[in-house]
C-alpha atoms as a PDB file:
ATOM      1  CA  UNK A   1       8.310  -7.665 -16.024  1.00  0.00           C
ATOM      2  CA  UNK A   2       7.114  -6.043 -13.056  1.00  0.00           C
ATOM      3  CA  UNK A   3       4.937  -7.447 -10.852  1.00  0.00           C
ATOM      4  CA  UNK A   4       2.829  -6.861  -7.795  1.00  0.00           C
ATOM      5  CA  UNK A   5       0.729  -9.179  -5.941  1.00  0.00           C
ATOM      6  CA  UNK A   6      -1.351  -8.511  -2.866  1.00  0.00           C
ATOM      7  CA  UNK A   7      -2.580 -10.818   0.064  1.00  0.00           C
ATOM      8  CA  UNK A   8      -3.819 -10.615   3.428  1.00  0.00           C
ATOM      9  CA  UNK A   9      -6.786  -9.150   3.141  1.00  0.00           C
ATOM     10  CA  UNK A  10     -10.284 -10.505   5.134  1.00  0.00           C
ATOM     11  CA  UNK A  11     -12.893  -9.669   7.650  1.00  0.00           C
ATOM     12  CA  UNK A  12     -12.429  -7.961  11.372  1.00  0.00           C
ATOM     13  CA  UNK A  13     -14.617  -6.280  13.694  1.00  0.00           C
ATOM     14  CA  UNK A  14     -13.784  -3.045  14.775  1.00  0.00           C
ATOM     15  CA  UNK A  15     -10.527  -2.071  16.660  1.00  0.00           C
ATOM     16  CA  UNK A  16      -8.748  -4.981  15.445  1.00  0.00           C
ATOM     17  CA  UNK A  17      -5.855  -4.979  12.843  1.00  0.00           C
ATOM     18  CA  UNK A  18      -5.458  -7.063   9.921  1.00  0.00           C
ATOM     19  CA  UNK A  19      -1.501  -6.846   7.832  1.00  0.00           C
ATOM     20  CA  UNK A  20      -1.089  -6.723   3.965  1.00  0.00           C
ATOM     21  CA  UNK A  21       1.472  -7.673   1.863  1.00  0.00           C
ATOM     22  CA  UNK A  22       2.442  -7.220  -1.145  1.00  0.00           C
ATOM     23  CA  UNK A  23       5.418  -9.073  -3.468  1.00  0.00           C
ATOM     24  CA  UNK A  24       7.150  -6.714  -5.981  1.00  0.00           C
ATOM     25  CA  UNK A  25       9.129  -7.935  -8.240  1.00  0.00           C
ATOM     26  CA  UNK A  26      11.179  -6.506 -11.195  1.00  0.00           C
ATOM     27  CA  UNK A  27      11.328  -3.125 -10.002  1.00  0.00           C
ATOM     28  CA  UNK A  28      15.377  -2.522 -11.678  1.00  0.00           C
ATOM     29  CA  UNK A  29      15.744   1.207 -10.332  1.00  0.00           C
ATOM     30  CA  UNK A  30      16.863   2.504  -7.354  1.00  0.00           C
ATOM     31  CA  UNK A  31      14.504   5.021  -6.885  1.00  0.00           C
ATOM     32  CA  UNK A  32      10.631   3.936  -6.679  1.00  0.00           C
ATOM     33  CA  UNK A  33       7.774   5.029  -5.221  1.00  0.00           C
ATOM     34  CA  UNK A  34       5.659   2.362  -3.117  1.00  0.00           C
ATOM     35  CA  UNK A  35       2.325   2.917  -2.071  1.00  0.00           C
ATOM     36  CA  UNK A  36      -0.710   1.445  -0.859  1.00  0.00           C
ATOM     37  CA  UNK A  37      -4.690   2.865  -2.488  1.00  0.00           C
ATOM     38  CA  UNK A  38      -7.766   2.074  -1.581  1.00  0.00           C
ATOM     39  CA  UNK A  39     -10.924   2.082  -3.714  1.00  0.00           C
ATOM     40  CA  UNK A  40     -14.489   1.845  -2.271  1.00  0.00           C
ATOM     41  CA  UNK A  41     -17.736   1.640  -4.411  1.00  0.00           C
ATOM     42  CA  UNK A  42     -18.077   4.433  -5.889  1.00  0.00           C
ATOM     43  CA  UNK A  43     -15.459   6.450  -5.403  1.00  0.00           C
ATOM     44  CA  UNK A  44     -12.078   7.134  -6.484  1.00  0.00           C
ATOM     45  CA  UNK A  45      -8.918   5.175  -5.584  1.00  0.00           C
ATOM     46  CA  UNK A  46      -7.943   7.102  -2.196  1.00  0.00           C
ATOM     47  CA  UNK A  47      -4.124   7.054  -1.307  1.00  0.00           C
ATOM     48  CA  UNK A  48      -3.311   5.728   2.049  1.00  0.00           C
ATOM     49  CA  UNK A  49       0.454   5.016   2.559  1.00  0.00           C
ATOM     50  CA  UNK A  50       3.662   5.716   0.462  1.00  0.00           C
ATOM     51  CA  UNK A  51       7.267   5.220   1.302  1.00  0.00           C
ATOM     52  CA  UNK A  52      10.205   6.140  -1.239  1.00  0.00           C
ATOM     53  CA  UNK A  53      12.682   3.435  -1.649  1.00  0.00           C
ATOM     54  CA  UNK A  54      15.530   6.001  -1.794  1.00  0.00           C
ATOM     55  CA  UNK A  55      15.535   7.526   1.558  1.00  0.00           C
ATOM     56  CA  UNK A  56      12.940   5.455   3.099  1.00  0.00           C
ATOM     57  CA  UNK A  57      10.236   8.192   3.808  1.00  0.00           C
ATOM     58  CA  UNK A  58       7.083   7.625   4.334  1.00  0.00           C
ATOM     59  CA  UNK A  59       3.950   9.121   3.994  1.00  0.00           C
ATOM     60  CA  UNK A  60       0.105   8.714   5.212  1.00  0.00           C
ATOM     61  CA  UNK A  61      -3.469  10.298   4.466  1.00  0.00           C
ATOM     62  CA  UNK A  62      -4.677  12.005   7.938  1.00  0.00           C
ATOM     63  CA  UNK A  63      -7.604   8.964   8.283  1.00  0.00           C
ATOM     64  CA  UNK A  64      -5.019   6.772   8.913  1.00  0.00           C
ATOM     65  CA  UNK A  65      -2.235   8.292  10.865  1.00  0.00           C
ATOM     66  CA  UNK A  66      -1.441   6.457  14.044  1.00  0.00           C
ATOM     67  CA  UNK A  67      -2.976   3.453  13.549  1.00  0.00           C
ATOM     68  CA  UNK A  68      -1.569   1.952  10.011  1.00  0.00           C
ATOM     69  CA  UNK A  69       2.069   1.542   9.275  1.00  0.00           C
ATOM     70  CA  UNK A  70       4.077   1.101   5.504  1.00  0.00           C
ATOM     71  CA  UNK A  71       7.028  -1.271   5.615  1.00  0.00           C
ATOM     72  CA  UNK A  72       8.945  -3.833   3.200  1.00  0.00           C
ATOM     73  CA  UNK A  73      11.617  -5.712   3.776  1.00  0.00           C
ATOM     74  CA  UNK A  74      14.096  -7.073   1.762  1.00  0.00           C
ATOM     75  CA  UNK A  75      15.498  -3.655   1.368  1.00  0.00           C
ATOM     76  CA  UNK A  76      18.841  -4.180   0.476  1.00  0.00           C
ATOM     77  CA  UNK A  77      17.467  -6.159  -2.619  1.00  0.00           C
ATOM     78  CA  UNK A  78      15.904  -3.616  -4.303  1.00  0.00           C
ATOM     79  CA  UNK A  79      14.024  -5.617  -7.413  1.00  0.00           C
ATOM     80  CA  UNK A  80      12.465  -7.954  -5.298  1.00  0.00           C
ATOM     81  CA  UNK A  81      10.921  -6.565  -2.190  1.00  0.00           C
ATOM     82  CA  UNK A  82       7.544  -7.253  -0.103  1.00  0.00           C
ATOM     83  CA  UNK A  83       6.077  -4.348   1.316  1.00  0.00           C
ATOM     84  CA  UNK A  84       3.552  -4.124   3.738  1.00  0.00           C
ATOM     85  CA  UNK A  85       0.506  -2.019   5.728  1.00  0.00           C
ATOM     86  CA  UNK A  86      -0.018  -2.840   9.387  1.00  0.00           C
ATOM     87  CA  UNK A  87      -3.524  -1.674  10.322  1.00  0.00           C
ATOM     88  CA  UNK A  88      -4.472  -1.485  13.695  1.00  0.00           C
ATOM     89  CA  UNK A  89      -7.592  -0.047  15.470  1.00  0.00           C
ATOM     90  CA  UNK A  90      -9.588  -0.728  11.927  1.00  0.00           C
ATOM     91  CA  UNK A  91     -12.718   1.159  11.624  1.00  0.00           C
ATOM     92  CA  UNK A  92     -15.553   0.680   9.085  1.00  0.00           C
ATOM     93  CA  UNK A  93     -14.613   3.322   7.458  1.00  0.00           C
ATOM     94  CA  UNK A  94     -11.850   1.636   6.633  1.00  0.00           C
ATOM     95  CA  UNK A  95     -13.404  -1.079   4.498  1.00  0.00           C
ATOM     96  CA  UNK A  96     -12.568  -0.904   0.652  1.00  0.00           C
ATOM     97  CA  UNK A  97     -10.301  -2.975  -2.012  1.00  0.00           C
ATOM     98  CA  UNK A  98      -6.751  -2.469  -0.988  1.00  0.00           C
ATOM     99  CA  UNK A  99      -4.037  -1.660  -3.659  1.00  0.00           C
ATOM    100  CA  UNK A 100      -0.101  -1.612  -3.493  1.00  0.00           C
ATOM    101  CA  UNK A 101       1.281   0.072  -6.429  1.00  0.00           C
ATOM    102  CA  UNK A 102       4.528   1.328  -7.751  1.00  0.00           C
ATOM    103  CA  UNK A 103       5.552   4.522  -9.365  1.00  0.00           C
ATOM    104  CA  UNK A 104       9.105   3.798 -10.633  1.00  0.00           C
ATOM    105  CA  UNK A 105      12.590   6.156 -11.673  1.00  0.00           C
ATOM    106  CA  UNK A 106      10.711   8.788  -9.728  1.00  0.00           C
ATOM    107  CA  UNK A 107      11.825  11.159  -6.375  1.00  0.00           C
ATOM    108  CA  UNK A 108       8.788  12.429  -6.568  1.00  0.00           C
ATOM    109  CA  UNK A 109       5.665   9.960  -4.546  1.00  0.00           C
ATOM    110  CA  UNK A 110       2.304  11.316  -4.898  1.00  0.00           C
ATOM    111  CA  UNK A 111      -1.141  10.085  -3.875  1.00  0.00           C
ATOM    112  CA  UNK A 112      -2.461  10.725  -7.171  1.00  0.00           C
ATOM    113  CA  UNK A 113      -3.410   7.154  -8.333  1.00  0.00           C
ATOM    114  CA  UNK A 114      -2.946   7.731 -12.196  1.00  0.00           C
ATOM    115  CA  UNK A 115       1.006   8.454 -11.401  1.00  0.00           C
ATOM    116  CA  UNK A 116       1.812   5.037 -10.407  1.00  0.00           C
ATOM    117  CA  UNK A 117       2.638   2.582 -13.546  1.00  0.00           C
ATOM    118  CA  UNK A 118       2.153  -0.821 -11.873  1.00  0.00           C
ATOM    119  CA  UNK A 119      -0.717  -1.845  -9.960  1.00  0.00           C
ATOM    120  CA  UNK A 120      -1.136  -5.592  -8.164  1.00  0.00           C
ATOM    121  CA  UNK A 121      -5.258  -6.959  -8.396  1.00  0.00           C
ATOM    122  CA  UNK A 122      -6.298  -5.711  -5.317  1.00  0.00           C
ATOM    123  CA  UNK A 123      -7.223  -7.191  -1.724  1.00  0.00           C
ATOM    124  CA  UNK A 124     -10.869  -6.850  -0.198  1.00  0.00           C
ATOM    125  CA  UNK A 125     -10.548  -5.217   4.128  1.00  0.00           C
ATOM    126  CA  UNK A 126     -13.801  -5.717   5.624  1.00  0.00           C
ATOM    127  CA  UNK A 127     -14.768  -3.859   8.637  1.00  0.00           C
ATOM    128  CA  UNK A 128     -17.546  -4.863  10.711  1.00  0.00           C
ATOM    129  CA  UNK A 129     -19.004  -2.434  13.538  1.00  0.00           C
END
């Protein structure tokens, strides 16, 4: 069973940085994508970060270039991992329900939200101005 559970979410004022984590677990490919969404009200789940775990590339949305960062560790493991999003200078605009999800047997890592099969419950950023 796969699994993916998010934490480190909370409250910051502007310009400071907050870290999320997520714990995946019985991912048995090589080859996965691993991203992080974000959802505010109203709107559609917007994709932030990817990286694919078989090169290690990474991708971002322009909004968030430069100040957030994907990383897991655990690498070498590759059905247990953590992976992470570093967020620095946060903005209000940044505030929305965070998502890591996993799109798995697949080269190919989009930020298209209904390609990913396994989604953790989400963790609330809150950016105050």
């Amino acid at each position: 069973e796969v699994r993916l559970v998010e934490s480190g979410g909370g409250s910051v004022q502007a310009g400071g940085s907050l870290r999320l984590s997520c714990a995946v677990s019985g991912l048995r490919v090589s080859a996965n994508c691993l991203a992080w969404f974000r959802r505010t009200t109203g709107k559609e789940r917007e994709g932030v970060a990817l990286v694919y775990t078989g090169n290690g590339q990474t991708r971002y949305t322009d909004s968030v270039k430069g100040r957030f960062t994907i990383s897991r560790d655990n690498a070498e493991n590759l059905a247990d991992n953590t992976l992470y999003l570093q967020m620095n200078s946060l903005k209000p605009e940044d505030t929305a329900m965070y998502y890591c999800a996993a799109r798995s047997s697949s080269w190919f890592c989009p930020f298209i939200s209904s390609e990913y099969n396994y989604w953790g419950q989400g963790t609330q950023v809150t950016v105050s101005s």
